[in-house]
PDB file of N, CA and C in Angstrom:
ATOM      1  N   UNK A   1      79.895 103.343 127.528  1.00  0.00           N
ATOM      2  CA  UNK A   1      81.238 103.402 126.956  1.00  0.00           C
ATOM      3  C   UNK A   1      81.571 104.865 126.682  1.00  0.00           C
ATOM      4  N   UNK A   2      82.790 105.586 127.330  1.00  0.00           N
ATOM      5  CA  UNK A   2      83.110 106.627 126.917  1.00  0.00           C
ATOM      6  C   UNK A   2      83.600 107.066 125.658  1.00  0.00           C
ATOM      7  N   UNK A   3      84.780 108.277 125.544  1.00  0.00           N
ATOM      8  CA  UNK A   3      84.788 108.758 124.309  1.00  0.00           C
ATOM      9  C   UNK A   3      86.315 108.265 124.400  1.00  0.00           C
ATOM     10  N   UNK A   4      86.670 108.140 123.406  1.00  0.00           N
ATOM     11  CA  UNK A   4      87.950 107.106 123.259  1.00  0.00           C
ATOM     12  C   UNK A   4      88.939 108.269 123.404  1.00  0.00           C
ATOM     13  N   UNK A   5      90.258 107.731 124.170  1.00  0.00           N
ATOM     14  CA  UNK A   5      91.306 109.075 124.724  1.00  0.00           C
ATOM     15  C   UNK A   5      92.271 108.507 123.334  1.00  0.00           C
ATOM     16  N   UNK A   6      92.152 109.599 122.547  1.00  0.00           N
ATOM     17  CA  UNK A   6      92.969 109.605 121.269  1.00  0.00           C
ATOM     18  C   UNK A   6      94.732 110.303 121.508  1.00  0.00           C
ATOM     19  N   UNK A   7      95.531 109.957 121.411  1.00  0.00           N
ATOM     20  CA  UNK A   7      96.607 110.584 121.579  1.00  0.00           C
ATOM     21  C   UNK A   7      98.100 110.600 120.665  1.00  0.00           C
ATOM     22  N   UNK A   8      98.800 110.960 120.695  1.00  0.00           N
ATOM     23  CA  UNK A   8      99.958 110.960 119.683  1.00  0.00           C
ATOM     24  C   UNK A   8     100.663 109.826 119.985  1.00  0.00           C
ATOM     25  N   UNK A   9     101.622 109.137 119.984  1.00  0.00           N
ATOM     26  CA  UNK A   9     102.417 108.248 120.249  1.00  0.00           C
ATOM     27  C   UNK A   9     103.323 108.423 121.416  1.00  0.00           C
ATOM     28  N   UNK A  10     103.637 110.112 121.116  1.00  0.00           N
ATOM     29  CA  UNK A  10     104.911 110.338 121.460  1.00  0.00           C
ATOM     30  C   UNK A  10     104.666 110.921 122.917  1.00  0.00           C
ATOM     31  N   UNK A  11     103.136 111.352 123.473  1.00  0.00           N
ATOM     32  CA  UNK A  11     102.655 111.454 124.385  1.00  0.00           C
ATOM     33  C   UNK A  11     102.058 110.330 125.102  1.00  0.00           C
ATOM     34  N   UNK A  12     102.336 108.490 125.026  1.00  0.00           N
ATOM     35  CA  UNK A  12     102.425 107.728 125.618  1.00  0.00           C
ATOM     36  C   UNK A  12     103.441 107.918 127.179  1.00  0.00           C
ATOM     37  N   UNK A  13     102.881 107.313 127.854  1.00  0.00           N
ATOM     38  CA  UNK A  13     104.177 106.922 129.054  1.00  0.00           C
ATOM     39  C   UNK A  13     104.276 105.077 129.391  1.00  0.00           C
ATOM     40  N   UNK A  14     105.481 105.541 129.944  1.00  0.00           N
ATOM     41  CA  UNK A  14     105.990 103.882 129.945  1.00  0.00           C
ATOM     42  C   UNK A  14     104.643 102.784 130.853  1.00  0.00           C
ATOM     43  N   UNK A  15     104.835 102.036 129.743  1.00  0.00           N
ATOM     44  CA  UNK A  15     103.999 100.674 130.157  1.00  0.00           C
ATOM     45  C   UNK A  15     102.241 101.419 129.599  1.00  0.00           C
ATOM     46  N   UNK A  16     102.144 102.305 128.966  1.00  0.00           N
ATOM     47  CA  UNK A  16     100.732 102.611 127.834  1.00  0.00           C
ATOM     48  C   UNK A  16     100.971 101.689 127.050  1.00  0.00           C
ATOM     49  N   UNK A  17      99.608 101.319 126.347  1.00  0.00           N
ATOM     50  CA  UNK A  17      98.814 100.730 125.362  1.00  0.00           C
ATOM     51  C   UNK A  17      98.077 101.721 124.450  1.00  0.00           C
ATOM     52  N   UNK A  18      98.926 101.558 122.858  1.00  0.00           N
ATOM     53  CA  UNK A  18      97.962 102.562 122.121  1.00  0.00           C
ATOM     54  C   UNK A  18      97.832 101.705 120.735  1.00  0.00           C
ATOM     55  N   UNK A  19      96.041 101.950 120.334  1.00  0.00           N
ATOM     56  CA  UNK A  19      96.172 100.563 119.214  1.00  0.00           C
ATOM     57  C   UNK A  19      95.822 102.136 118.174  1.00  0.00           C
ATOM     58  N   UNK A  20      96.590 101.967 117.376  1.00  0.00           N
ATOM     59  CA  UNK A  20      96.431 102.903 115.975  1.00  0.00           C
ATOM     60  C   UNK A  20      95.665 103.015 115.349  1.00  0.00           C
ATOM     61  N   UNK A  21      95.320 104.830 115.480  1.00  0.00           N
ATOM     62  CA  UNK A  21      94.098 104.836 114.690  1.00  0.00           C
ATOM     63  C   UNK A  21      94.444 105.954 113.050  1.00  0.00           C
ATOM     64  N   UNK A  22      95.587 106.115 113.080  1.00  0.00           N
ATOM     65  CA  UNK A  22      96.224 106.644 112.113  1.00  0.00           C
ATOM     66  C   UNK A  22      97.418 107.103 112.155  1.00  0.00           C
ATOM     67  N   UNK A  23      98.381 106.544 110.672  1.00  0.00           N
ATOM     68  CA  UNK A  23      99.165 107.534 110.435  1.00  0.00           C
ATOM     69  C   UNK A  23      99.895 108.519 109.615  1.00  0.00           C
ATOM     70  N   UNK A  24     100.058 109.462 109.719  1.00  0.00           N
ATOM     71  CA  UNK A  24     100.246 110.710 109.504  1.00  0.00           C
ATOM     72  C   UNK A  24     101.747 111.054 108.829  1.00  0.00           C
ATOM     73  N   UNK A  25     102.010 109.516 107.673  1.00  0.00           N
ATOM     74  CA  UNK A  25     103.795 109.997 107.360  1.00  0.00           C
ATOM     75  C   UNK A  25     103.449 109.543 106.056  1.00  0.00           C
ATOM     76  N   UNK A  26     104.531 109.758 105.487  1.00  0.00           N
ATOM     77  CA  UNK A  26     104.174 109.802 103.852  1.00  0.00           C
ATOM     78  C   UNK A  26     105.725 109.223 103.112  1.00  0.00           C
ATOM     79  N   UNK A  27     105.736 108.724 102.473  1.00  0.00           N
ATOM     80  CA  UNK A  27     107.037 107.987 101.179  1.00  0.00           C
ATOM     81  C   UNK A  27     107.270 107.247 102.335  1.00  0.00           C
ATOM     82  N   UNK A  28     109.361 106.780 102.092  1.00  0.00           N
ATOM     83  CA  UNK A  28     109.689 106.001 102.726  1.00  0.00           C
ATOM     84  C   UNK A  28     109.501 105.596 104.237  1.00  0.00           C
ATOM     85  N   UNK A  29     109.299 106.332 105.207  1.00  0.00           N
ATOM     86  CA  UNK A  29     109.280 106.328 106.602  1.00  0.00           C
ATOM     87  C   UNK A  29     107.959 105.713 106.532  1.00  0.00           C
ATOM     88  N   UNK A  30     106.411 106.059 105.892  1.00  0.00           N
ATOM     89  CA  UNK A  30     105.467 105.322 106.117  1.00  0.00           C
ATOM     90  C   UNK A  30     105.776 104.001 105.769  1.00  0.00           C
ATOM     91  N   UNK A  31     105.688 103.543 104.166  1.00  0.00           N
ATOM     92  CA  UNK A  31     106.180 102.137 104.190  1.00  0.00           C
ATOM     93  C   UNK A  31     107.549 101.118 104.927  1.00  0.00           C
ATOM     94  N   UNK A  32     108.420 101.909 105.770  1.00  0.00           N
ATOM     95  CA  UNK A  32     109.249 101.136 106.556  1.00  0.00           C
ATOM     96  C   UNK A  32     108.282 100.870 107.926  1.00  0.00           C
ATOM     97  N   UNK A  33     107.745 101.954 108.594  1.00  0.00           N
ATOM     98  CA  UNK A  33     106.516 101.732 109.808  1.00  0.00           C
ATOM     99  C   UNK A  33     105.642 100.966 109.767  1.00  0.00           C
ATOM    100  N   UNK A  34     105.001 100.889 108.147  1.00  0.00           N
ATOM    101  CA  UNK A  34     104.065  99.867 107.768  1.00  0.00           C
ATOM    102  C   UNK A  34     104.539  98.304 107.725  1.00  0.00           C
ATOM    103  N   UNK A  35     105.705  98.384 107.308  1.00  0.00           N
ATOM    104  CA  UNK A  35     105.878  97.018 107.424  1.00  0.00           C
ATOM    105  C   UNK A  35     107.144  96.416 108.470  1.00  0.00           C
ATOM    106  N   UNK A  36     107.128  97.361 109.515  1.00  0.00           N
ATOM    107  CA  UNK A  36     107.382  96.615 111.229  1.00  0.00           C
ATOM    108  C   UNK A  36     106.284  96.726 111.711  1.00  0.00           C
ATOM    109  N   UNK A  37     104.868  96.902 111.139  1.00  0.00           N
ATOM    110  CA  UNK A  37     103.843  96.700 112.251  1.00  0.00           C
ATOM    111  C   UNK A  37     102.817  97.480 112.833  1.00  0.00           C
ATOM    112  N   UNK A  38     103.414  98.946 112.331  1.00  0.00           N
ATOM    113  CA  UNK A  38     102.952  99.853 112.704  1.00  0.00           C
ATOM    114  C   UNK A  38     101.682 100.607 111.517  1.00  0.00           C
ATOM    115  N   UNK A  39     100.432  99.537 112.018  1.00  0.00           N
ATOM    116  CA  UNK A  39      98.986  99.845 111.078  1.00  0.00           C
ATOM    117  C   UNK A  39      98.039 100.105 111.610  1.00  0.00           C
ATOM    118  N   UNK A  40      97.031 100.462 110.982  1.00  0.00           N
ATOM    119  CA  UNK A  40      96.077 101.264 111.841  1.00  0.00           C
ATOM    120  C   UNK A  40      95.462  99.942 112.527  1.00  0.00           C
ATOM    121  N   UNK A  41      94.989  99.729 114.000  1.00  0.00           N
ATOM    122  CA  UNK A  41      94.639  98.945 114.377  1.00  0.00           C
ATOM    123  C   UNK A  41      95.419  97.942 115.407  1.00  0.00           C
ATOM    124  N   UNK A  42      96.515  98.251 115.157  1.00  0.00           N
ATOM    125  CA  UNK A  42      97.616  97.097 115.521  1.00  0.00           C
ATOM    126  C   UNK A  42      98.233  98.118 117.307  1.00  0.00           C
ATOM    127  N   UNK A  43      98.123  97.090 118.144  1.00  0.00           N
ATOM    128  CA  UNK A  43      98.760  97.786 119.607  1.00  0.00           C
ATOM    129  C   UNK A  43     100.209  97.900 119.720  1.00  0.00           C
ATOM    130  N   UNK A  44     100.034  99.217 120.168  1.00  0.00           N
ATOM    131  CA  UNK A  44     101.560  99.493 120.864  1.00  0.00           C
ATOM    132  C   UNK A  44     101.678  99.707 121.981  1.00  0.00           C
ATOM    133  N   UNK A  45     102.947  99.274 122.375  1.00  0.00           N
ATOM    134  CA  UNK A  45     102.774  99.360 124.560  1.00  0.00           C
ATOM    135  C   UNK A  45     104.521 100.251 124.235  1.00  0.00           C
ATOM    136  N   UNK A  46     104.510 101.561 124.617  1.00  0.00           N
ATOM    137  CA  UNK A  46     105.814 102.135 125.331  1.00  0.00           C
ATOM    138  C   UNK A  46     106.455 101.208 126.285  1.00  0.00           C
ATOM    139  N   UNK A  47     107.017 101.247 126.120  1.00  0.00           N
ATOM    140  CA  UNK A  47     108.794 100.338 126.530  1.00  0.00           C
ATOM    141  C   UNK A  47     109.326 101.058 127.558  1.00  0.00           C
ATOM    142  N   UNK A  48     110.273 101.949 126.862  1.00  0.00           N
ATOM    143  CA  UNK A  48     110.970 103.010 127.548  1.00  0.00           C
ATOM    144  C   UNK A  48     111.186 103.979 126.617  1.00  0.00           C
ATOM    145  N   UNK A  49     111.506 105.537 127.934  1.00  0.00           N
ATOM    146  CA  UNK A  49     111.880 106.426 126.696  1.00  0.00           C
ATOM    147  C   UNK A  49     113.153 106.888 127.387  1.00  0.00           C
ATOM    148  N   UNK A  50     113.721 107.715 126.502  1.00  0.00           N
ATOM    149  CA  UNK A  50     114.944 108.057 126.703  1.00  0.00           C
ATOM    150  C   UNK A  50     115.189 109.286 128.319  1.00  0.00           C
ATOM    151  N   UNK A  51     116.472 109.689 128.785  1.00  0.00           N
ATOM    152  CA  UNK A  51     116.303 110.521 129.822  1.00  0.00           C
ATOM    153  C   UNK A  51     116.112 111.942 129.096  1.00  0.00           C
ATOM    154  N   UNK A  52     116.012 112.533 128.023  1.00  0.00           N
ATOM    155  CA  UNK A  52     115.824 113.585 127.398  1.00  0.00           C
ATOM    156  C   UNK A  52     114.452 113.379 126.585  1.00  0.00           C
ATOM    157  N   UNK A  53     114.082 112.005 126.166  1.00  0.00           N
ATOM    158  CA  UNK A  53     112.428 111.569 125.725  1.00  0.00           C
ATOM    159  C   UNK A  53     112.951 111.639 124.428  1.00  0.00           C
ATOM    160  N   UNK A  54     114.094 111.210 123.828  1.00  0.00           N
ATOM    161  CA  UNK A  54     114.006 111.305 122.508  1.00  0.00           C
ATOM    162  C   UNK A  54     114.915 110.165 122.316  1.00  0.00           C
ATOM    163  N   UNK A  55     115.173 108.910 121.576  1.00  0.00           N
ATOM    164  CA  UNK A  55     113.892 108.048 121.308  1.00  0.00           C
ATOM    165  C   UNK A  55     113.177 107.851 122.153  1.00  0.00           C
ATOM    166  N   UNK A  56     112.191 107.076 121.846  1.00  0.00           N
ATOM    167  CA  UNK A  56     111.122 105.990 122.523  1.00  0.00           C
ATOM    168  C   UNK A  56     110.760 104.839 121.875  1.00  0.00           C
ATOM    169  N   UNK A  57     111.127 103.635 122.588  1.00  0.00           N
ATOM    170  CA  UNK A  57     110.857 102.536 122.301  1.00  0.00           C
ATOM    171  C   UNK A  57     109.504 101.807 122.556  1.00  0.00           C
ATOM    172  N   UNK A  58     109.616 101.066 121.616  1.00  0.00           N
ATOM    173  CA  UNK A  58     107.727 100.260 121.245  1.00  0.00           C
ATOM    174  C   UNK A  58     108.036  99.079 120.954  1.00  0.00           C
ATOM    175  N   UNK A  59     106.945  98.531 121.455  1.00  0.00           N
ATOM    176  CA  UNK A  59     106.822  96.817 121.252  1.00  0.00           C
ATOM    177  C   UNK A  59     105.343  96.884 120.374  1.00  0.00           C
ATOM    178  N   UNK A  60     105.279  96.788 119.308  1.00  0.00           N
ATOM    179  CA  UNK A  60     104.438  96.135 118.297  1.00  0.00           C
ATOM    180  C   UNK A  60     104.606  94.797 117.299  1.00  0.00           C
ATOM    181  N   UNK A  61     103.857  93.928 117.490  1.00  0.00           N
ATOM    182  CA  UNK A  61     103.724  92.970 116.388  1.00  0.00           C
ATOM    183  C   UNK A  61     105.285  92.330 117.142  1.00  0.00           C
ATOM    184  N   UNK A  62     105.206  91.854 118.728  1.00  0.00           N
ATOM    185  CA  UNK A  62     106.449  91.112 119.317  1.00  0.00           C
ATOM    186  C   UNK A  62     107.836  91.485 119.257  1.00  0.00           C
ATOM    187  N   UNK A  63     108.042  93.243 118.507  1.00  0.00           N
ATOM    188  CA  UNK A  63     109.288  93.421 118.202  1.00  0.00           C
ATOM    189  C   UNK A  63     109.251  94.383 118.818  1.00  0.00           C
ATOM    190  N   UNK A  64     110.637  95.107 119.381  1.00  0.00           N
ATOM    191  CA  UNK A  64     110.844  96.235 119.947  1.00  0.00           C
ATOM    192  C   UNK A  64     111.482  97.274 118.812  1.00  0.00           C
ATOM    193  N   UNK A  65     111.220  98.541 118.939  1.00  0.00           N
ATOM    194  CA  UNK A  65     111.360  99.609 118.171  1.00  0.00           C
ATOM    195  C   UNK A  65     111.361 100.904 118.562  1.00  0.00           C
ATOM    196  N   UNK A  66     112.670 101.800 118.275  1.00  0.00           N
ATOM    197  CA  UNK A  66     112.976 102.827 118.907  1.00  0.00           C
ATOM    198  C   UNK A  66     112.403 103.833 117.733  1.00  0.00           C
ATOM    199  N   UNK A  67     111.207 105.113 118.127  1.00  0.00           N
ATOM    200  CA  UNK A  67     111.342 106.230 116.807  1.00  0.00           C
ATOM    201  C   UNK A  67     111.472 107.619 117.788  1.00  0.00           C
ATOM    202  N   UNK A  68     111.884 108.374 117.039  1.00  0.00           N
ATOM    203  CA  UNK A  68     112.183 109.544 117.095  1.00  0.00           C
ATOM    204  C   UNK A  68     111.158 110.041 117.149  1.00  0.00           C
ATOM    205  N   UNK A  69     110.983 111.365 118.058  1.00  0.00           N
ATOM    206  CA  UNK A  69     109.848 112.146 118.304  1.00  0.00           C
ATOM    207  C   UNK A  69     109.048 112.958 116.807  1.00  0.00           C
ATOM    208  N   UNK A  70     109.897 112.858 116.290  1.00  0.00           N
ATOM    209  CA  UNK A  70     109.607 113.290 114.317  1.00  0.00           C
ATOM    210  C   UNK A  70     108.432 112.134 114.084  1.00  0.00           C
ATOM    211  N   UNK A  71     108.932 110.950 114.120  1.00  0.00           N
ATOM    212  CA  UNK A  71     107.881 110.346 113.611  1.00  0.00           C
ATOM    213  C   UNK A  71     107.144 109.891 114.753  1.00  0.00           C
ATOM    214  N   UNK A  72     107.106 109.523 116.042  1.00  0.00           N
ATOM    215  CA  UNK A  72     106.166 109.572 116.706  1.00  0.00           C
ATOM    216  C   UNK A  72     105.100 110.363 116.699  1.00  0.00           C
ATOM    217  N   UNK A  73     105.192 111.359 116.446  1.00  0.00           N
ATOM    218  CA  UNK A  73     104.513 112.590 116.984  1.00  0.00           C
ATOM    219  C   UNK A  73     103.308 112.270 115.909  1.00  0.00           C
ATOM    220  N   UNK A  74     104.101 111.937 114.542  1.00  0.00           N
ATOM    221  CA  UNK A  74     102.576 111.942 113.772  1.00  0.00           C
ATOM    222  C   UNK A  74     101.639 110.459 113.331  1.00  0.00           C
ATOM    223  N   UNK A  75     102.098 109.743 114.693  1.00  0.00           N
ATOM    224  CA  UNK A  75     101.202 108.592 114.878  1.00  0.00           C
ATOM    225  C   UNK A  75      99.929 108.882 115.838  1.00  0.00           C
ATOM    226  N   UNK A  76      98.843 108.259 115.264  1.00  0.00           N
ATOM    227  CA  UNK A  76      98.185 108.702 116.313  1.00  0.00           C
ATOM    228  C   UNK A  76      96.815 107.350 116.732  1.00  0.00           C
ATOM    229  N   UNK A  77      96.695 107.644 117.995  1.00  0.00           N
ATOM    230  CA  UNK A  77      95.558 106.040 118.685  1.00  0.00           C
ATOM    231  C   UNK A  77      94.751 106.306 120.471  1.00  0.00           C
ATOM    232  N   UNK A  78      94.246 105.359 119.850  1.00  0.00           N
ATOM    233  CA  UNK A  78      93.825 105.490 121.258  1.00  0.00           C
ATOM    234  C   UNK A  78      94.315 104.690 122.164  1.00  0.00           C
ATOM    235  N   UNK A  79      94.258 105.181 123.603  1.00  0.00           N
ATOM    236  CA  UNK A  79      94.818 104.717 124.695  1.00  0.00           C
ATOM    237  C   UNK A  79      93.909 103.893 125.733  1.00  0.00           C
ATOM    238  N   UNK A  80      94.460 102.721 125.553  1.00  0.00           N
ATOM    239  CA  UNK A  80      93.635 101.941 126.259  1.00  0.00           C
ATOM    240  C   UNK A  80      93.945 101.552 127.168  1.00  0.00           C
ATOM    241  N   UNK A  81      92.564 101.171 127.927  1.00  0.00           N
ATOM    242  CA  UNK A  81      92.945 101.086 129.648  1.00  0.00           C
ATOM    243  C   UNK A  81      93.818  99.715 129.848  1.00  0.00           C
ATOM    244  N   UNK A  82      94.584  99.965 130.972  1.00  0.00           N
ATOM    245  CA  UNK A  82      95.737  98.981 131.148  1.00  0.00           C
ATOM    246  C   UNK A  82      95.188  97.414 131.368  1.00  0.00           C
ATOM    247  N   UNK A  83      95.570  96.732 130.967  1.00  0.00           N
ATOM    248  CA  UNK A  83      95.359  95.038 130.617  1.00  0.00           C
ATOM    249  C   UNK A  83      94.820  94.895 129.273  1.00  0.00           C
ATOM    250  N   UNK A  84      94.659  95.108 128.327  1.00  0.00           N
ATOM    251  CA  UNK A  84      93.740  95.478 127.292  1.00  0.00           C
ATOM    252  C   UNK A  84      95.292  95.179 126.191  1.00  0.00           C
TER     253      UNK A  84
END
């Protein structure tokens, strides 16, 4: 088993899988992320991103969700190989 490819969120591409291994936001924006889904552990698959890359949409916990490269950026997981 290799070394796990850790990456930001916001450096996903469309149709990645990243299950959370931390995040990196603090007051309101963490507890609104926390409770659509976004916990350490829990998978996210990129959707789509925008033609400029700012939003990007996520499907976690069956819902779709657009964040801004602000808070993407300070999510962070590993990327797992596709079917997973």
């Amino acid at each position: 088993m290799g070394k796990p490819n850790i990456i930001k969120l916001v450096q996903g591409e469309k149709g990645n899988t990243i299950k959370i291994t931390s995040l990196n936001l603090e007051g309101v924006m963490r507890r609104r992320l926390l409770d659509l889904g976004f916990v350490v552990g829990a998978h996210v698959e990129v959707i789509r991103k925008s033609p400029l890359g700012d939003p990007i949409a996520y499907r976690v916990s069956q819902t779709t969700i657009a964040l801004r490269k602000e808070e993407s950026s300070r999510i962070e997981g590993e990327l797992l190989p596709n079917g997973e």
